[in-house]
Protein backbone atom coordinates (compact mmCIF):
# COMPACT_ATOMS: atom_id res chain seq x y z
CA UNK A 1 132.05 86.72 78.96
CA UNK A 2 135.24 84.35 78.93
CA UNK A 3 138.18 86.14 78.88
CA UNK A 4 140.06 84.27 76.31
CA UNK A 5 143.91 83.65 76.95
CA UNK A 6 146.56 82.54 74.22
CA UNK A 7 148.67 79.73 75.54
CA UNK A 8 148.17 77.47 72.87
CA UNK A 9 148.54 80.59 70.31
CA UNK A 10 152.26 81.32 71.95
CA UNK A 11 153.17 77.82 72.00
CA UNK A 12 152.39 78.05 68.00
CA UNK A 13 154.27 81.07 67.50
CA UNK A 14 157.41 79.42 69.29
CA UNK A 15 156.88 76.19 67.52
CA UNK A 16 156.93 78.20 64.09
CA UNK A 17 159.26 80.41 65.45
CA UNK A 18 162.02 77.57 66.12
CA UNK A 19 161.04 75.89 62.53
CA UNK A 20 162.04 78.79 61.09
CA UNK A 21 165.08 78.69 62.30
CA UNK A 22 165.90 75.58 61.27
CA UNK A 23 167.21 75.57 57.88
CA UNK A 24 165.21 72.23 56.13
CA UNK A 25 162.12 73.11 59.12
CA UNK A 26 160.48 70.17 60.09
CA UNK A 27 160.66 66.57 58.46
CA UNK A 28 157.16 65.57 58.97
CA UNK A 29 153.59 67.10 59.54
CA UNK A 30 152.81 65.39 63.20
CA UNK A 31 155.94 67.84 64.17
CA UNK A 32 153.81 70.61 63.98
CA UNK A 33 150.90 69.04 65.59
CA UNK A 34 149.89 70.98 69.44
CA UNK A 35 148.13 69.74 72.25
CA UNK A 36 147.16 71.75 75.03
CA UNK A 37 144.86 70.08 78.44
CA UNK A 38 143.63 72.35 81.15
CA UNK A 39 141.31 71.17 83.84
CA UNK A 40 139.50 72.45 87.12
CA UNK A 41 142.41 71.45 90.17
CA UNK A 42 139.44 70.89 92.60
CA UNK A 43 137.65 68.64 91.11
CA UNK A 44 137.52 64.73 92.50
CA UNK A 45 138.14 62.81 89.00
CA UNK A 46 139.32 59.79 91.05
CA UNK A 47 135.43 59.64 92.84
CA UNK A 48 133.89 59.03 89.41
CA UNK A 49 133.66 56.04 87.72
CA UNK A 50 131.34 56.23 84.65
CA UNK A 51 131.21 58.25 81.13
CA UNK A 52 129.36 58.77 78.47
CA UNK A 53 130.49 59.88 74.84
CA UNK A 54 127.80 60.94 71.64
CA UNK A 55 128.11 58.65 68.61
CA UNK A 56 129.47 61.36 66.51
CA UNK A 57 131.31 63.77 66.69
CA UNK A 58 130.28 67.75 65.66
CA UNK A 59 131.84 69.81 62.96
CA UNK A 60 132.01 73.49 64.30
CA UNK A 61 130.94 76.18 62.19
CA UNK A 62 130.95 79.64 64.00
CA UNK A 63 129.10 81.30 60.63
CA UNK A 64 126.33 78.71 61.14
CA UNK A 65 125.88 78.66 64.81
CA UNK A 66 122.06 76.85 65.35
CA UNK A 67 119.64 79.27 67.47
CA UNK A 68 117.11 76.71 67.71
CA UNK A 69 117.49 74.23 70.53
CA UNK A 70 116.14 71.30 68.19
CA UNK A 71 118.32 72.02 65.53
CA UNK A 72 121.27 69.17 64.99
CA UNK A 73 124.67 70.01 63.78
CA UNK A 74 126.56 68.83 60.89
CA UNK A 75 128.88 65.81 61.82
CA UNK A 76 132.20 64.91 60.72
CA UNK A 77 133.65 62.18 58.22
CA UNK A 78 132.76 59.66 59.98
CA UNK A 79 136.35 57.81 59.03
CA UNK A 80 137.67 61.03 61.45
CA UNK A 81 135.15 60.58 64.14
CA UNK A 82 135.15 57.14 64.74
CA UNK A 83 139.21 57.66 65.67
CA UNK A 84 138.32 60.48 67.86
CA UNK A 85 135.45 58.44 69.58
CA UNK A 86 137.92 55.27 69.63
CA UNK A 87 140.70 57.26 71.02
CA UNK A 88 138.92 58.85 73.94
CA UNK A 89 137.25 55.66 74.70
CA UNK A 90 140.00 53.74 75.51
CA UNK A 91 142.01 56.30 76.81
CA UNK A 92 139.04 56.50 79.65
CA UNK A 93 138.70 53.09 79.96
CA UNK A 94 142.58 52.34 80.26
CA UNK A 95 142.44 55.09 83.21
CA UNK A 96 139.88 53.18 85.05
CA UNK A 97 136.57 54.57 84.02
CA UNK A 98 133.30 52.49 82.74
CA UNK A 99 131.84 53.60 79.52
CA UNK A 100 127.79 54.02 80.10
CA UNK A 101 124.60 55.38 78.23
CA UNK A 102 123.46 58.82 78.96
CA UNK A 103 120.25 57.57 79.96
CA UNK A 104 121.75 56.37 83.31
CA UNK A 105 123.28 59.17 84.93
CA UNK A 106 126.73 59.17 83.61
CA UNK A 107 129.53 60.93 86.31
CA UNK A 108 130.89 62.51 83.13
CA UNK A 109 129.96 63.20 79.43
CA UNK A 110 132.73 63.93 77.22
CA UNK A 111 132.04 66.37 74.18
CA UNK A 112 134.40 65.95 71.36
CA UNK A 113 134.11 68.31 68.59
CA UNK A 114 136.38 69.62 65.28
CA UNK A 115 136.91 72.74 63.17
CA UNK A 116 138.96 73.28 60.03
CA UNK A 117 139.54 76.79 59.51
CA UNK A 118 142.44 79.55 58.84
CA UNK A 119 141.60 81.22 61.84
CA UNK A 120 140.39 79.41 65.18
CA UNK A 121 138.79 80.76 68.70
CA UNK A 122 137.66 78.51 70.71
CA UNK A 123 133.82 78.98 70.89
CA UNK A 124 130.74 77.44 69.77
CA UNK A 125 127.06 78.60 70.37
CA UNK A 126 125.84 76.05 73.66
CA UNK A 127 123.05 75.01 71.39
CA UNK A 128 125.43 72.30 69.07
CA UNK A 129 124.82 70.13 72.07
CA UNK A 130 120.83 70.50 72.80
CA UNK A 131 120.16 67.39 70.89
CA UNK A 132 122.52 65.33 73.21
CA UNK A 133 123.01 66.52 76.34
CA UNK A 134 120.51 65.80 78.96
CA UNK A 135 118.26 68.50 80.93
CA UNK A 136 119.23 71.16 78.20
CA UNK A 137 117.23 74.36 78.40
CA UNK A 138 116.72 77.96 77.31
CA UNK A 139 120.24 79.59 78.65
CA UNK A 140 121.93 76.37 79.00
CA UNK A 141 125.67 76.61 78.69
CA UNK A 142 128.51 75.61 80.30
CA UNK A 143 131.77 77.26 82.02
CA UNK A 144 135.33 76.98 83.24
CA UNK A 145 136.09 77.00 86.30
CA UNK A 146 139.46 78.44 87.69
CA UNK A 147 140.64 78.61 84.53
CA UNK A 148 140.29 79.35 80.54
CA UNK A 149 140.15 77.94 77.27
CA UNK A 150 142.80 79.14 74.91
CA UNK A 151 142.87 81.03 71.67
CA UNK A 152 144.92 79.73 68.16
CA UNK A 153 144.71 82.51 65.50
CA UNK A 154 146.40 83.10 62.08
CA UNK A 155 147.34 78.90 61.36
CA UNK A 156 145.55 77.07 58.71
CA UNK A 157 144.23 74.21 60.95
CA UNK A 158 141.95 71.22 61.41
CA UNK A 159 141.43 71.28 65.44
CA UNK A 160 139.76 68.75 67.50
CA UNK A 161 138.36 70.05 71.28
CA UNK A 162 138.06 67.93 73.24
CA UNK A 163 135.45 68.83 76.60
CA UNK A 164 134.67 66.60 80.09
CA UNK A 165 131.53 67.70 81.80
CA UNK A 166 130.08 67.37 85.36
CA UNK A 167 126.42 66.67 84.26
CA UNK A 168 125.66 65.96 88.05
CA UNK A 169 126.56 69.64 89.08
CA UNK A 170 124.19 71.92 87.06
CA UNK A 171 124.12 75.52 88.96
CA UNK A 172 120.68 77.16 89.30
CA UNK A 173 121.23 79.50 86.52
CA UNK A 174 121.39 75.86 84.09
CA UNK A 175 125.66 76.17 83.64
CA UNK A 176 127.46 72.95 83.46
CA UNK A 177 130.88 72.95 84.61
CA UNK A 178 133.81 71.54 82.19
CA UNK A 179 136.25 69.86 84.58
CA UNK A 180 138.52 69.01 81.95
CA UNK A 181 139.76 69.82 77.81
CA UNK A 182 141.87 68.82 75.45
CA UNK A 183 142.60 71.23 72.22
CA UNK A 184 144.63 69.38 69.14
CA UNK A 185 145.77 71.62 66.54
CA UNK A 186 147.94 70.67 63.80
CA UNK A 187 148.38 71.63 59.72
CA UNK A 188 145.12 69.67 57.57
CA UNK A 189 147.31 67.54 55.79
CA UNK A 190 148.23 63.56 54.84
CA UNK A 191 146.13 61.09 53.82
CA UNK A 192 143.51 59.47 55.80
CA UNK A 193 145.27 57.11 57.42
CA UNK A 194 147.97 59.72 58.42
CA UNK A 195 145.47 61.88 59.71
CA UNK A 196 143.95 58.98 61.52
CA UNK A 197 147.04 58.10 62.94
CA UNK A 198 147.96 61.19 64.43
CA UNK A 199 144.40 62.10 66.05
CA UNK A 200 145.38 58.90 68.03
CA UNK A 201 148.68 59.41 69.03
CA UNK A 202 147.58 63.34 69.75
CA UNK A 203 144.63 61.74 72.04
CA UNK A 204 146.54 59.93 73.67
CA UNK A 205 148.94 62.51 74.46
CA UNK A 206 146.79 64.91 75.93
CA UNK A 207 144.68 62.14 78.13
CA UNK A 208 148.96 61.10 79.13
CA UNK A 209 149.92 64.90 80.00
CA UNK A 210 147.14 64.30 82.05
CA UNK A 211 148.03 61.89 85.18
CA UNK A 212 145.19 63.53 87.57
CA UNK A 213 142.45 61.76 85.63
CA UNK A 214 143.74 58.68 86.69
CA UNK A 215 141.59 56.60 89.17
């Protein structure tokens, strides 16, 4: 089992912390947003060229998690997903990278999925993605390697996770390995087009806090 580590859960208890020391707190709701990256140091992002990304984008729901490999998840507004989908998109493209099907033999599939909840860890049962990701089988999954997704607890939340796969580099025992993620947590609230706005901007923050996916 993943040890689970809480980077992103300090960083919102010193965000809080400092708000709370400020006597008016903060002036508007993207000031509280959070985005944390991680990614695998030895992997060769700048000897891939193509990516693939699902048409929507799944709402997580740890209380429902599917057990049946042909079962398909519950998607998102699809006013919220299509900025997520946009935002990653061009983000990859605008680092160098050619957007393909997943038919072809993509060097990477990107997995983008969301959560609103009062309490967040980051997992999700492997089988949201059977109906999408290719060569899935009994006791697929995927890991981390050299490092570990973090943990946000206790905030009221709508989180987007963002995950880059190697689907080239299966290991016998059917584990793909994520070479890259982006978590974006910040306080459910605006209206659309605010919350639109700041998926983008938060998007694009994590893919620019990341220079090493650069071609």
């Amino acid at each position: 089992m993943l040890k689970k580590v809480n980077q992103l859960s300090i960083c919102g208890l010193i965000i809080l912390s400092f708000i709370g020391c400020t006597p008016d707190g903060a002036d508007y709701i993207d000031e509280l947003d959070i985005v944390y990256t991680n990614y695998d140091p030895t992997f060769g992002f700048t000897s891939k060229n193509t990516f693939a990304l699902p048409n929507e984008v799944i709402k997580v729901d740890d209380e429902n998690a599917p057990d049946d490999p042909d079962y398909e998840p519950e998607f998102i507004d699809p006013v919220y997903s299509n900025a997520i989908l946009n935002s990653i998109r061009s983000n990859m493209r605008n680092l160098g990278y050619t957007e393909v099907d997943k038919s072809v033999g993509p060097d990477l599939i990107i997995l983008p999925s969301a959560i609103q909840t009062d309490q967040l860890y980051f997992y999700y049962d492997w089988s949201y993605w059977g109906w999408y990701y290719p060569g899935y089988a009994p006791g697929w999954g995927w890991y981390y390697p050299g490092y570990f997704p973090p943990t946000v607890t206790r905030i009221r939340t709508g989180s987007v996770f963002i995950q880059m796969t190697d689907p080239n580099n299966q290991s016998a025992s059917d584990k793909i390995p994520v070479v890259w993620s982006g978590v974006i947590n910040g306080l459910f609230e605006g209206s659309i087009t605010s919350i639109g706005n700041r998926i983008a901007s938060t998007i694009d923050q994590a893919f620019e806090q990341s220079p090493y996916l650069a071609k």
